[in-house]
N, C-alpha and C. Protein backbone atom coordinates (compact mmCIF):
# COMPACT_ATOMS: atom_id res chain seq x y z
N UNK A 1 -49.63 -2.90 -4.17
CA UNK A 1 -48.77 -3.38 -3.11
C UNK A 1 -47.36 -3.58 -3.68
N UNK A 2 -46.07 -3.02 -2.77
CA UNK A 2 -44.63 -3.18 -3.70
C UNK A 2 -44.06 -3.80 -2.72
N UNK A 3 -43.75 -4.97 -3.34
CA UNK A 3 -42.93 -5.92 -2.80
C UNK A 3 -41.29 -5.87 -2.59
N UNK A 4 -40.35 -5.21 -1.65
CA UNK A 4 -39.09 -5.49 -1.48
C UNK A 4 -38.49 -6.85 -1.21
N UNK A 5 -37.70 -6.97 -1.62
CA UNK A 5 -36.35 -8.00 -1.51
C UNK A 5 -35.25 -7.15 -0.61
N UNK A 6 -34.56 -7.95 0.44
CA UNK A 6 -33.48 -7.35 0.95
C UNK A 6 -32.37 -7.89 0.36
N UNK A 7 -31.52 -7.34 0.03
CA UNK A 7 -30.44 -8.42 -0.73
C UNK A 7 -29.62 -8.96 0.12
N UNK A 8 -29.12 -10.02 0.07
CA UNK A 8 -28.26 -10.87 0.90
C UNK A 8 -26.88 -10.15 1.19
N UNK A 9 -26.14 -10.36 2.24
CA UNK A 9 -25.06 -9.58 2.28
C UNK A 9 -24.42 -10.72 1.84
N UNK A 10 -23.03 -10.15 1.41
CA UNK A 10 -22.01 -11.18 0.38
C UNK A 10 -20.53 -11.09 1.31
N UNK A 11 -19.79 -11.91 1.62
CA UNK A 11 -18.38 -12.14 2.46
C UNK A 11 -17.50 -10.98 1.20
N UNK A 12 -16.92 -10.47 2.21
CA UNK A 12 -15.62 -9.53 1.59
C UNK A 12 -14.47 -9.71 1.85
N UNK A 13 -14.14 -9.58 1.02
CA UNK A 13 -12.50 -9.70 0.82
C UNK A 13 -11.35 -8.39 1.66
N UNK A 14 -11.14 -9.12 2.80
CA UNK A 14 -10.49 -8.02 3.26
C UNK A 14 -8.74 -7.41 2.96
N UNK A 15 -8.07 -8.68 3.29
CA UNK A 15 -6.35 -8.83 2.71
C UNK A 15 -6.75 -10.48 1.96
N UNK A 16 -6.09 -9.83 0.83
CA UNK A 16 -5.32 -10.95 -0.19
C UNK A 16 -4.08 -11.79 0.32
N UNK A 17 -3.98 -13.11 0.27
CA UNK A 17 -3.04 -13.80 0.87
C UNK A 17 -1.72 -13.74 0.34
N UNK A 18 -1.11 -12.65 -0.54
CA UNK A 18 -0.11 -12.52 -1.14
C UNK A 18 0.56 -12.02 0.03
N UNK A 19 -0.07 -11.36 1.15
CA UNK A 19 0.39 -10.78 2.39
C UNK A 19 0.96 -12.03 3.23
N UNK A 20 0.77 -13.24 3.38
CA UNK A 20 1.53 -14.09 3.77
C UNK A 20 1.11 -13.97 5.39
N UNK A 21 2.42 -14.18 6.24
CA UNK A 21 2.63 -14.16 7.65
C UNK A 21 1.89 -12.82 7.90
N UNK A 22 2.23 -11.79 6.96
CA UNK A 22 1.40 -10.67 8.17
C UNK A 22 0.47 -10.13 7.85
N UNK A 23 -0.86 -11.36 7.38
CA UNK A 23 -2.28 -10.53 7.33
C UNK A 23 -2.26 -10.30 8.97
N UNK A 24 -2.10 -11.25 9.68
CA UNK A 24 -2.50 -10.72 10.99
C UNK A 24 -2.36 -9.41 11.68
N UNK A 25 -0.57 -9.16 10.90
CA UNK A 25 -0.38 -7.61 11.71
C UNK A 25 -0.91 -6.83 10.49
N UNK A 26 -1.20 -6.72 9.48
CA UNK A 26 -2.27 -5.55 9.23
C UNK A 26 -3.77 -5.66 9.11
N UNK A 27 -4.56 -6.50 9.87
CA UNK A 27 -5.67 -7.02 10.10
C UNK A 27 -5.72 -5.89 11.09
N UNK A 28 -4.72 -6.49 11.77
CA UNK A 28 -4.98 -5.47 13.71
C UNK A 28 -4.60 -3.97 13.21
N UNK A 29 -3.56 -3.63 12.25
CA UNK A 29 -3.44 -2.66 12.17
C UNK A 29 -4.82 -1.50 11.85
N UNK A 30 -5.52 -2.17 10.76
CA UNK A 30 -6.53 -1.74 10.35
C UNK A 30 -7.87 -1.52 11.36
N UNK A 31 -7.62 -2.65 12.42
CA UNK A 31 -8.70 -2.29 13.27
C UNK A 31 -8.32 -1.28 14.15
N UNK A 32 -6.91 -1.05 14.58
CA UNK A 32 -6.28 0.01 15.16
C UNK A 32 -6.91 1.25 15.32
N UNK A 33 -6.35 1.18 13.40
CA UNK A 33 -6.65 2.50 12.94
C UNK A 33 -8.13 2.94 12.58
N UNK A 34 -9.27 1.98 13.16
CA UNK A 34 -10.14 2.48 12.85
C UNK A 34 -11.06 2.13 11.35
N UNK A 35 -10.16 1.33 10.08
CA UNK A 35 -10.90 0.86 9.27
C UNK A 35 -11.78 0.45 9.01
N UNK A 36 -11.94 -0.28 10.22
CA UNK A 36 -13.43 -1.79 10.77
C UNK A 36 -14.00 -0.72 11.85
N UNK A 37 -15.19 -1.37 11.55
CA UNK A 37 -16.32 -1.43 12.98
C UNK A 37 -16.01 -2.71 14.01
N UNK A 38 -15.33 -2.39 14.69
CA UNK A 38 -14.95 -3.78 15.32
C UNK A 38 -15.78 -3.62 16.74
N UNK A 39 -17.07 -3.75 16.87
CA UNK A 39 -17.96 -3.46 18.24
C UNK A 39 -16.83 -4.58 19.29
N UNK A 40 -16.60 -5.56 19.03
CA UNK A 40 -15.80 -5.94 20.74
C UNK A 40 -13.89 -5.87 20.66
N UNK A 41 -13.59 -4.48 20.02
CA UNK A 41 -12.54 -4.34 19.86
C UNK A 41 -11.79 -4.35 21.12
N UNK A 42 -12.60 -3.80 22.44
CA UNK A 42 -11.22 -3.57 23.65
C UNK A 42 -11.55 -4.97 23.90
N UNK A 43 -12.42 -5.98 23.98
CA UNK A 43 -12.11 -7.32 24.02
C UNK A 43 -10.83 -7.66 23.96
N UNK A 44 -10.00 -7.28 22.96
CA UNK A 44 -9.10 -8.36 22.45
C UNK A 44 -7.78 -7.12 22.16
N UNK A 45 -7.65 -6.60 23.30
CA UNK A 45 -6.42 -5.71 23.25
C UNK A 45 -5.23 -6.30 23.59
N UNK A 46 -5.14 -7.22 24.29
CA UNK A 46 -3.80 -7.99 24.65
C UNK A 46 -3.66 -8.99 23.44
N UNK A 47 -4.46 -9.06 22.65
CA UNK A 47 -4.28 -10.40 20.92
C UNK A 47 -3.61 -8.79 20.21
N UNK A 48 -4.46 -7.56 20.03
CA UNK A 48 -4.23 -6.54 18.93
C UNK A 48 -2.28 -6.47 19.50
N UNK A 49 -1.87 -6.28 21.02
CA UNK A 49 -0.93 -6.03 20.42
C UNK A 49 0.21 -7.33 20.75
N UNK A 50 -0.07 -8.19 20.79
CA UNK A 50 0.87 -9.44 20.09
C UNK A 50 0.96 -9.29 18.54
N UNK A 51 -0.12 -8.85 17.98
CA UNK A 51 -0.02 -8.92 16.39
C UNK A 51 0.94 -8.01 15.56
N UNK A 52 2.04 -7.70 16.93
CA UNK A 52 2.73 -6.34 15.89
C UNK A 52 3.73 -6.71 15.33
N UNK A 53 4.27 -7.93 15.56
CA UNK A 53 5.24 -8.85 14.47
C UNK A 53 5.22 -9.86 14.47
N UNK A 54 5.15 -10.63 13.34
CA UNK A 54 5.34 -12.20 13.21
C UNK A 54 6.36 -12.86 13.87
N UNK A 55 7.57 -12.18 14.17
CA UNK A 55 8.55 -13.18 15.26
C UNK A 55 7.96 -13.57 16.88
N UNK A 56 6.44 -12.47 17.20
CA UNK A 56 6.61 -12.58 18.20
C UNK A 56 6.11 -14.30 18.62
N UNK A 57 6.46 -14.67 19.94
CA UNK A 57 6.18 -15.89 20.32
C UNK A 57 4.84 -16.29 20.23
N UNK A 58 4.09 -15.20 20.73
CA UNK A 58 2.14 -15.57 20.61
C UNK A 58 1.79 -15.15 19.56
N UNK A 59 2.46 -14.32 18.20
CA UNK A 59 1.63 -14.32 17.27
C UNK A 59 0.49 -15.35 17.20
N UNK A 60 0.75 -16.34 16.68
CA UNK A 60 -0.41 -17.41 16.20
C UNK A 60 -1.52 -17.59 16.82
N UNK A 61 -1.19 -17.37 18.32
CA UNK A 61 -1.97 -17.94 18.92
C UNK A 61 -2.75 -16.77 19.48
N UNK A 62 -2.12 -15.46 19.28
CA UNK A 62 -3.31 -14.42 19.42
C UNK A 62 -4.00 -14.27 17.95
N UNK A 63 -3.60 -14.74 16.87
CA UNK A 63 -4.02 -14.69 15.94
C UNK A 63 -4.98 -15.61 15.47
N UNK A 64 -5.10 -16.59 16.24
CA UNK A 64 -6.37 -17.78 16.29
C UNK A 64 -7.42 -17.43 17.34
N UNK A 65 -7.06 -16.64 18.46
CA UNK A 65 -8.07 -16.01 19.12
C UNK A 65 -8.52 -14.78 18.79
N UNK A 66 -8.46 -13.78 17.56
CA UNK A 66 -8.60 -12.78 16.93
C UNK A 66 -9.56 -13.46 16.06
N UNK A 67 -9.05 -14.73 15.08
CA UNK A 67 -10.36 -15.37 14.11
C UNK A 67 -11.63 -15.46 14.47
N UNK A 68 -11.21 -16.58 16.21
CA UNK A 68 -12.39 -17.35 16.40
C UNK A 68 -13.30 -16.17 17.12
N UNK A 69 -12.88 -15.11 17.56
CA UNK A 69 -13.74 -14.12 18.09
C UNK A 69 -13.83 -12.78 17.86
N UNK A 70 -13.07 -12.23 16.97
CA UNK A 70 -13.44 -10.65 16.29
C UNK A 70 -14.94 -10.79 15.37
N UNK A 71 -15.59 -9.82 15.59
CA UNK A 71 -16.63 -9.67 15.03
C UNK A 71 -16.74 -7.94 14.33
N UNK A 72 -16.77 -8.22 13.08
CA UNK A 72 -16.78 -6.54 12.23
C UNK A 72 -18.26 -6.16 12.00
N UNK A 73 -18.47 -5.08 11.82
CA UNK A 73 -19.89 -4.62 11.73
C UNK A 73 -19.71 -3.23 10.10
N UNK A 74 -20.76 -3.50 9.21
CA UNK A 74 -20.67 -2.52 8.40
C UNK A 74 -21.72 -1.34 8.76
N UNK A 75 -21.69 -0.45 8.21
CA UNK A 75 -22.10 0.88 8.34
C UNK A 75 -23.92 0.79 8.07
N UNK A 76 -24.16 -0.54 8.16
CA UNK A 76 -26.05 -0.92 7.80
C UNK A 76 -26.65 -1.98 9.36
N UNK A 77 -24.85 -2.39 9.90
CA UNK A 77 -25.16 -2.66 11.35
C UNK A 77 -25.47 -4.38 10.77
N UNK A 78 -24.87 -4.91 9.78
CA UNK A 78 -24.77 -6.14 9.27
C UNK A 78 -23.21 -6.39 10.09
N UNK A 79 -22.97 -7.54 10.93
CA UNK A 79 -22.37 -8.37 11.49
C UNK A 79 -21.85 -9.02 10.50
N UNK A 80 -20.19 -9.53 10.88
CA UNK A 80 -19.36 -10.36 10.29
C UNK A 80 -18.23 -10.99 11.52
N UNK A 81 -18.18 -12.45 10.85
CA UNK A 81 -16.95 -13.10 11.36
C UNK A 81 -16.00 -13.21 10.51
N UNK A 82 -14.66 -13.98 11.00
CA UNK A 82 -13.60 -13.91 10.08
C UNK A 82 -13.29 -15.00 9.52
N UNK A 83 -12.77 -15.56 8.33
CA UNK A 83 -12.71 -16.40 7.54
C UNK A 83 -11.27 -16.37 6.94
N UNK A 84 -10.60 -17.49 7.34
CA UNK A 84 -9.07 -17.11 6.52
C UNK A 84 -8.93 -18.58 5.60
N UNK A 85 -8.76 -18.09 4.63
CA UNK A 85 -7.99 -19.62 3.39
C UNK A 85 -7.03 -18.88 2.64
N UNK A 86 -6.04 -18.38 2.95
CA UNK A 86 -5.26 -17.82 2.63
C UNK A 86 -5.38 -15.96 2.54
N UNK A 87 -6.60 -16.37 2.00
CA UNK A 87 -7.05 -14.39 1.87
C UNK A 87 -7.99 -14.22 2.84
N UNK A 88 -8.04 -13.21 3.52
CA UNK A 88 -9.02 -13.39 5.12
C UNK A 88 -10.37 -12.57 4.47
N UNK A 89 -11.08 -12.98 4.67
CA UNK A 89 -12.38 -12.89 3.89
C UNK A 89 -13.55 -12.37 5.69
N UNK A 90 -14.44 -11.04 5.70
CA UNK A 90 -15.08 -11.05 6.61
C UNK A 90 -16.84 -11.48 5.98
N UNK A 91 -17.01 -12.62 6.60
CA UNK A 91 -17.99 -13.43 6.47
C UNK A 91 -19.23 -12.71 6.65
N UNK A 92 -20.93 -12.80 6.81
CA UNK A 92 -21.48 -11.97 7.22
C UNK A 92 -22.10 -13.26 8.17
N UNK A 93 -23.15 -13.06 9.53
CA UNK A 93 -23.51 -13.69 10.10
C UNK A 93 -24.46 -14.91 9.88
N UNK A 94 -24.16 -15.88 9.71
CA UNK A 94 -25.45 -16.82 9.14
C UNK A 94 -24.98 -17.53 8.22
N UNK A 95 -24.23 -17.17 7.54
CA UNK A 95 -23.55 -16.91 5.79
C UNK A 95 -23.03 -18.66 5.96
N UNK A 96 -23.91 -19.06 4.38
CA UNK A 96 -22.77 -20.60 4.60
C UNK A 96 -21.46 -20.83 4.26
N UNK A 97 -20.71 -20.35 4.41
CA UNK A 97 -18.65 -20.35 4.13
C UNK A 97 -18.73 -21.42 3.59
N UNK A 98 -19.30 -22.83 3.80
CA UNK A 98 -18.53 -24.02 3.30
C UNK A 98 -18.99 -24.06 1.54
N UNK A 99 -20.34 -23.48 1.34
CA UNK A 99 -20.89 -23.41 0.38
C UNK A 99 -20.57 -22.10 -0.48
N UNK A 100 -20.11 -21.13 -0.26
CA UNK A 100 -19.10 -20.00 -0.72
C UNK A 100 -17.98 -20.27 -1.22
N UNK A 101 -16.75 -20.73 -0.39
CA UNK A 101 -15.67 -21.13 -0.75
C UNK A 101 -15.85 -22.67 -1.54
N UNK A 102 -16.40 -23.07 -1.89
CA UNK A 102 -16.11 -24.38 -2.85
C UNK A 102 -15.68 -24.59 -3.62
C-alpha cells in the first residue's frame, strides 16, 4: 500500500514592496495582461481601471476592494486571496497569514 502526502500550498510572493504606491497599478496590470488566473476578473472591471494611476481619486479605494475580493487561481486549480504588508503576497485558501507572516 503507497501512501501519498499532498503538499501544502505555500503564499507567493507576487510584487515586492519596493514598488511602493503602484503595486496596485501593476497588480491590475498583470491581471490585464493575463499573468493571473483571476476566475472573477470581469467582477471588478470598474476597480481594474481606477488602478491606472496613483493620482487617481479612487485609487485606494478601488484598491481595497481589489484586496478584499480578487481571488487568483494556479494552474492545479488551488485558490488564492490577497495579502498586502508591504509586498502583496497571494495567499492560498485556508492558509493561516497571521501564523506565516510573524
Amino acid at each position: 500500500m503507497t501512501t501519498t502526502t499532498k503538499k501544502q500550498v505555500q503564499p507567493v510572493l507576487l510584487l515586492d514592496g519596493h514598488h511602493g504606491i503602484y503595486i496596485p497599478k501593476f497588480f491590475a496590470q498583470s491581471v490585464i495582461a493575463g499573468e493571473y488566473i483571476c476566475p472573477n476578473k470581469r467582477s471588478l472591471l470598474y476597480e481594474w481601471g481606477e488602478l491606472g494611476c496613483p493620482d487617481n481619486e479612487q485609487y485606494w479605494d478601488a484598491w481595497d476592494t481589489v484586496l478584499n475580493n480578487c481571488i487568483l487561481e494556479d494552474k492545479c486549480g488551488n485558490k488564492f486571496t490577497l495579502h498586502q504588508n508591504d509586498d502583496l503576497w497571494a495567499v492560498p485558501e485556508g492558509y493561516d497569514v497571521e501564523e506565516f507572516f510573524q
